[in-house]
Protein backbone atom coordinates (compact mmCIF):
# COMPACT_ATOMS: atom_id res chain seq x y z
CA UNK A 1 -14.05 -12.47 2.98
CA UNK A 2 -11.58 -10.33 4.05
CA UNK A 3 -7.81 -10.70 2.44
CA UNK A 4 -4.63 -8.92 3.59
CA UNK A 5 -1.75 -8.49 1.38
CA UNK A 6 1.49 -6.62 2.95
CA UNK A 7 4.90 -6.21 1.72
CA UNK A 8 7.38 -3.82 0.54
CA UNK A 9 7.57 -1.32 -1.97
CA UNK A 10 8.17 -3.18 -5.45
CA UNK A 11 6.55 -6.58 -4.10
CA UNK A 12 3.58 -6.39 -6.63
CA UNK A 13 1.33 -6.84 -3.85
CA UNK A 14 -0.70 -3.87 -5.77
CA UNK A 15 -1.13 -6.05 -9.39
CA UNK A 16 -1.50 -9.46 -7.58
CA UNK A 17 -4.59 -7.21 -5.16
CA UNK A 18 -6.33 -5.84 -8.36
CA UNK A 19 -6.02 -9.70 -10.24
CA UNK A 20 -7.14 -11.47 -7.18
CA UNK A 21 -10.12 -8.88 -6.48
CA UNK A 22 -11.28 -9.16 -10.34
CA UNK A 23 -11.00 -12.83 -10.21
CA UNK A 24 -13.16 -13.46 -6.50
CA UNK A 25 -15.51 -10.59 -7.35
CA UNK A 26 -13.58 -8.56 -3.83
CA UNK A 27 -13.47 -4.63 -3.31
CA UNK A 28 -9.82 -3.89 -4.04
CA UNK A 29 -8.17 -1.34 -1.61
CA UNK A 30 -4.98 -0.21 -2.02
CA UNK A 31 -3.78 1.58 1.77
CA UNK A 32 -0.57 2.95 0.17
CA UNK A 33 -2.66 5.58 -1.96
CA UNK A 34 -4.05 6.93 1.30
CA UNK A 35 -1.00 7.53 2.73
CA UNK A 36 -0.41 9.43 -0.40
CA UNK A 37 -2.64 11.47 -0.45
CA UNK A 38 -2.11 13.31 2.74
CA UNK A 39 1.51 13.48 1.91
CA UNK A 40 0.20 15.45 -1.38
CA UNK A 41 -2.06 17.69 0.79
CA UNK A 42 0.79 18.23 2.82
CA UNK A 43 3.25 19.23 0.61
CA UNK A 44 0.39 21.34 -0.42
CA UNK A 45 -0.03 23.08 2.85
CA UNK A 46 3.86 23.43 3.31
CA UNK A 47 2.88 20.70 6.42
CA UNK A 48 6.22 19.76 7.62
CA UNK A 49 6.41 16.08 6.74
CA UNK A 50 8.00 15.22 10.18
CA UNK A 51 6.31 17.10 12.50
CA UNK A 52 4.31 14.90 14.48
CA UNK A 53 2.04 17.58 15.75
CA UNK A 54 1.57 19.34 12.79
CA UNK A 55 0.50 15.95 10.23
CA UNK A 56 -1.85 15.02 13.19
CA UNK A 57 -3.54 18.33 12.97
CA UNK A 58 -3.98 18.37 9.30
CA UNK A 59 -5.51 14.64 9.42
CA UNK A 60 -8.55 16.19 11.67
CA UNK A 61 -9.25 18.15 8.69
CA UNK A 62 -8.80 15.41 5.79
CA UNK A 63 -11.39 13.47 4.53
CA UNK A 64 -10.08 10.75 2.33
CA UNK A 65 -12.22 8.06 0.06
CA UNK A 66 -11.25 5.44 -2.20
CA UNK A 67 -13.62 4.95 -4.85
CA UNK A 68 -13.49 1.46 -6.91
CA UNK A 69 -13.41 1.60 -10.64
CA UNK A 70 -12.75 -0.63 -13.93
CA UNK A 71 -9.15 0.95 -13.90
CA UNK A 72 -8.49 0.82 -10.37
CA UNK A 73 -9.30 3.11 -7.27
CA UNK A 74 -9.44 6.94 -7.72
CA UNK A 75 -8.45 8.73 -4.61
CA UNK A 76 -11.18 11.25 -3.87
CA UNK A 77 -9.31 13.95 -1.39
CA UNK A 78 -11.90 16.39 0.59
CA UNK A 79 -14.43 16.14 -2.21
CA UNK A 80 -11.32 16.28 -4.81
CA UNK A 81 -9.69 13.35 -7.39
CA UNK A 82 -6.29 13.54 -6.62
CA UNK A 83 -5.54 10.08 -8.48
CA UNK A 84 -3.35 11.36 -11.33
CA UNK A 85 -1.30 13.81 -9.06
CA UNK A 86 -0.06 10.85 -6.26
CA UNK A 87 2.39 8.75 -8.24
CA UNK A 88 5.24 11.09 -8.37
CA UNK A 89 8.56 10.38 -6.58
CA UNK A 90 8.30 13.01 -4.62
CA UNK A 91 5.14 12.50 -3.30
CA UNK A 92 6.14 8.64 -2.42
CA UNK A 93 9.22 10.00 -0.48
CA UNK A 94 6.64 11.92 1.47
CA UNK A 95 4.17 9.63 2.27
CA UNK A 96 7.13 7.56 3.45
CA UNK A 97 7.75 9.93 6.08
CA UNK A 98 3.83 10.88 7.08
CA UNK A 99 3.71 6.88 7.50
CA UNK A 100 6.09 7.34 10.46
CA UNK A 101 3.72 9.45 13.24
CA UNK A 102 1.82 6.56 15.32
CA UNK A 103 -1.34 9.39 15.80
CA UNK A 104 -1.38 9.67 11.91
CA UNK A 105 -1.78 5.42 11.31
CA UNK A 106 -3.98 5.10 14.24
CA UNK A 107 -6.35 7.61 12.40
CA UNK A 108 -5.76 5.82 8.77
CA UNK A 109 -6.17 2.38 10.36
CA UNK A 110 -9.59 3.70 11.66
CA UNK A 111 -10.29 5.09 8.30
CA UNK A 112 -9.50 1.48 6.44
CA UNK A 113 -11.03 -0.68 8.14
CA UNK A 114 -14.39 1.36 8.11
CA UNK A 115 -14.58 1.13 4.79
CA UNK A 116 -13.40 -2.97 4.33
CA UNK A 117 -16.00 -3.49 6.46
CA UNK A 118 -18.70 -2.02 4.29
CA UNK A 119 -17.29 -3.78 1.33
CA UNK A 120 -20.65 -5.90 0.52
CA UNK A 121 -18.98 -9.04 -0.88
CA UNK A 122 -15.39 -8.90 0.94
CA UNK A 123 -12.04 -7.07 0.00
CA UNK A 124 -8.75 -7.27 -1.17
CA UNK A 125 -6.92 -4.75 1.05
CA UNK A 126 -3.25 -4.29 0.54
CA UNK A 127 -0.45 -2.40 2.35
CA UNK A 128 2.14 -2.73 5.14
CA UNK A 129 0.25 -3.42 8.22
CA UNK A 130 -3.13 -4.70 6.84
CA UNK A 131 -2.72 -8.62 7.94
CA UNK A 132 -0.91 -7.36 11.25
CA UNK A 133 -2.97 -4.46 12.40
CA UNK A 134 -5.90 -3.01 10.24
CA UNK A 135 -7.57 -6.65 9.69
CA UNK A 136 -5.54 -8.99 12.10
CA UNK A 137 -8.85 -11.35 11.54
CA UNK A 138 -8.37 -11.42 8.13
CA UNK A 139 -9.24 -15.06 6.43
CA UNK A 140 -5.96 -15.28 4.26
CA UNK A 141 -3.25 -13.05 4.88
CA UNK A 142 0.00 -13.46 2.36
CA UNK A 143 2.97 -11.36 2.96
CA UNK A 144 5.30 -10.53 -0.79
CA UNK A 145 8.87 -9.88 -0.61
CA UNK A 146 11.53 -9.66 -3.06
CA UNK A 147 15.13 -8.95 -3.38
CA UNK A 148 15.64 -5.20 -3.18
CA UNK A 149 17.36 -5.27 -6.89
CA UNK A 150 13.81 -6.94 -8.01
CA UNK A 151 12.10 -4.56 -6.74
CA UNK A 152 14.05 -1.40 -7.68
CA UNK A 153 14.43 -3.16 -11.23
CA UNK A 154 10.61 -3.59 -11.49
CA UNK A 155 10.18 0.20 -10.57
CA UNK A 156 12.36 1.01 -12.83
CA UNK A 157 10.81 -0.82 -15.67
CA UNK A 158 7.03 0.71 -14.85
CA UNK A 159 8.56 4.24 -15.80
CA UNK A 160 8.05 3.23 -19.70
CA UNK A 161 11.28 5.57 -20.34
CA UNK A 162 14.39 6.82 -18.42
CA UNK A 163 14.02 10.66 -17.27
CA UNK A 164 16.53 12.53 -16.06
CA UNK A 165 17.31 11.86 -11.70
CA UNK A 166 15.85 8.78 -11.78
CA UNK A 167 18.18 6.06 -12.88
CA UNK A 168 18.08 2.48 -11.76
CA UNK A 169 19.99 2.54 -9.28
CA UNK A 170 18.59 5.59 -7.70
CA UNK A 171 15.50 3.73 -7.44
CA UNK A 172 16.88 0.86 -5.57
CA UNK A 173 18.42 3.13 -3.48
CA UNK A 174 15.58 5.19 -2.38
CA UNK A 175 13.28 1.74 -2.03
CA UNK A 176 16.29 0.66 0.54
CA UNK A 177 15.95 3.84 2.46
CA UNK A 178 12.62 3.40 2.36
CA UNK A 179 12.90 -0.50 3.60
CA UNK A 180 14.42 0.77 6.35
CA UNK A 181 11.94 3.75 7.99
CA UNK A 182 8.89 0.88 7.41
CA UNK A 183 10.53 -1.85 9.02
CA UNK A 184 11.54 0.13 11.95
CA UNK A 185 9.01 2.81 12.44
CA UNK A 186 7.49 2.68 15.85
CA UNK A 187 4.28 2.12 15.09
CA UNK A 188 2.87 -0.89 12.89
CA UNK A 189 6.26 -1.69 11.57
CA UNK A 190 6.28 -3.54 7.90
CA UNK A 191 6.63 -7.83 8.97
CA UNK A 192 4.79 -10.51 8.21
CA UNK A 193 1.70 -11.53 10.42
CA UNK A 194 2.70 -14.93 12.28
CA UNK A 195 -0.11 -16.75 10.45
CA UNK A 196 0.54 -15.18 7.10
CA UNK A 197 2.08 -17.04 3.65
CA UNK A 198 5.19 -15.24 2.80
CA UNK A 199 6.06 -15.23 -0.87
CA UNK A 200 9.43 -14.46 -2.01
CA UNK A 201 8.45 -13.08 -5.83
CA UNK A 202 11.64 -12.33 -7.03
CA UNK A 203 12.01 -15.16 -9.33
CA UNK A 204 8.04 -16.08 -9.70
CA UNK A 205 6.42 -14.96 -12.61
CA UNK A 206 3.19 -12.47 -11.76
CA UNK A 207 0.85 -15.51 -12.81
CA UNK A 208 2.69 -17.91 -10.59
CA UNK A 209 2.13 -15.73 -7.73
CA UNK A 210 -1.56 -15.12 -7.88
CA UNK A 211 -1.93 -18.21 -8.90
CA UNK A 212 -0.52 -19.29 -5.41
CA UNK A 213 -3.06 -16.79 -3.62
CA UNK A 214 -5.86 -17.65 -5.39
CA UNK A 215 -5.52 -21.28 -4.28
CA UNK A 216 -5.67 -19.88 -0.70
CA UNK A 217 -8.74 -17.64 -1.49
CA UNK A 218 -10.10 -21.03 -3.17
CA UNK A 219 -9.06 -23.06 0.33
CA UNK A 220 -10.40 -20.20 2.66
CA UNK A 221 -13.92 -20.14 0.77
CA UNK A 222 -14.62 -23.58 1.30
């Protein structure tokens, strides 16, 4: 079993993943943290983020594993748990820009579907290109979308407390600009797979919406 779930940043394709995986007993695999974590090593390396050559170089000497656990995935970089350092803003505005360079997907895509496929019981996989590109074959596929003021709003909301740079509307903003490099990147651009359910969350509840995947997981299995 083999489940794709794409959409924007803010969607809550990452909770309604984690639910669905807990609930069916799937490998939950969350793409986006990938992507992270070679921005991190980059910014490490002073890698410039938009050199093409340069990111493609550094991925030939990245070795990147997810590793499940009761609290989610840790991100084990070269050897390393990175987990805690990857959910800063400015690490998301970089892996934003890594996502861009077509050599550096092709190589993550590789690196994704290697290990879905040695999930024993199936997986959850989650992302921007998962139902289109990494697992095309994928039994359900579901695409999550929202209102760019839901989403920001939402983001806004997971910081527990206003800090200083990051207001509300800053958020939105940067998910907008954000909206805009995925959906016309060159290479696996964010859309919807043809086949795929696309769920407009902004006024669902989180329940309502896994509820509506589950009862395509339920469909699928039988």
């Amino acid at each position: 079993m083999i489940v794709a779930i794409d959409g924007p940043a803010g969607s809550g394709k990452s909770t309604v993943a984690a639910a669905l995986a807990k609930q069916f007993g799937l490998l939950n695999l969350e793409t986006g943290a990938m992507y992270r974590a070679l921005a991190w090593k980059a910014l490490q390396h002073g890698t410039t983020l938009d050199d093409a050559t340069a990111m493609t170089a550094l991925t030939g000497e990245t070795i990147i594993h997810l590793e499940p656990g009761s609290a989610g995935n840790r991100v084990l970089l070269d050897g390393t748990d990175v987990t805690d350092l990857l959910r800063t803003p400015e690490v998301t505005a970089a892996a934003s820009h890594v996502s861009v360079h077509p050599a550096v997907r092709t190589w993550m895509v590789a690196e994704q579907r290697s290990m879905g496929l040695r999930a024993p019981s199936g997986v959850v996989m989650e992302g921007r290109d998962i139902g289109t590109v990494v697992f095309p074959q994928a039994k359900v596929k579901v695409f999550l979308d929202a209102s760019v003021e839901a989403r920001g709003d939402r983001r806004f909301q997971q910081q527990g407390s206003p800090s200083a740079g990051e207001s509300k509307e800053q958020i939105t903003r940067e998910i907008a600009e954000r909206d805009a490099r995925d959906r016309t990147r060159e290479a696996s651009p964010l859309k919807p797979s043809p086949d795929a359910m696309v769920i407009d969350t902004t006024e669902l509840s989180l329940d309502a919406v896994i509820a509506r995947v589950a009862a395509l997981l339920e469909a699928a299995r039988k």
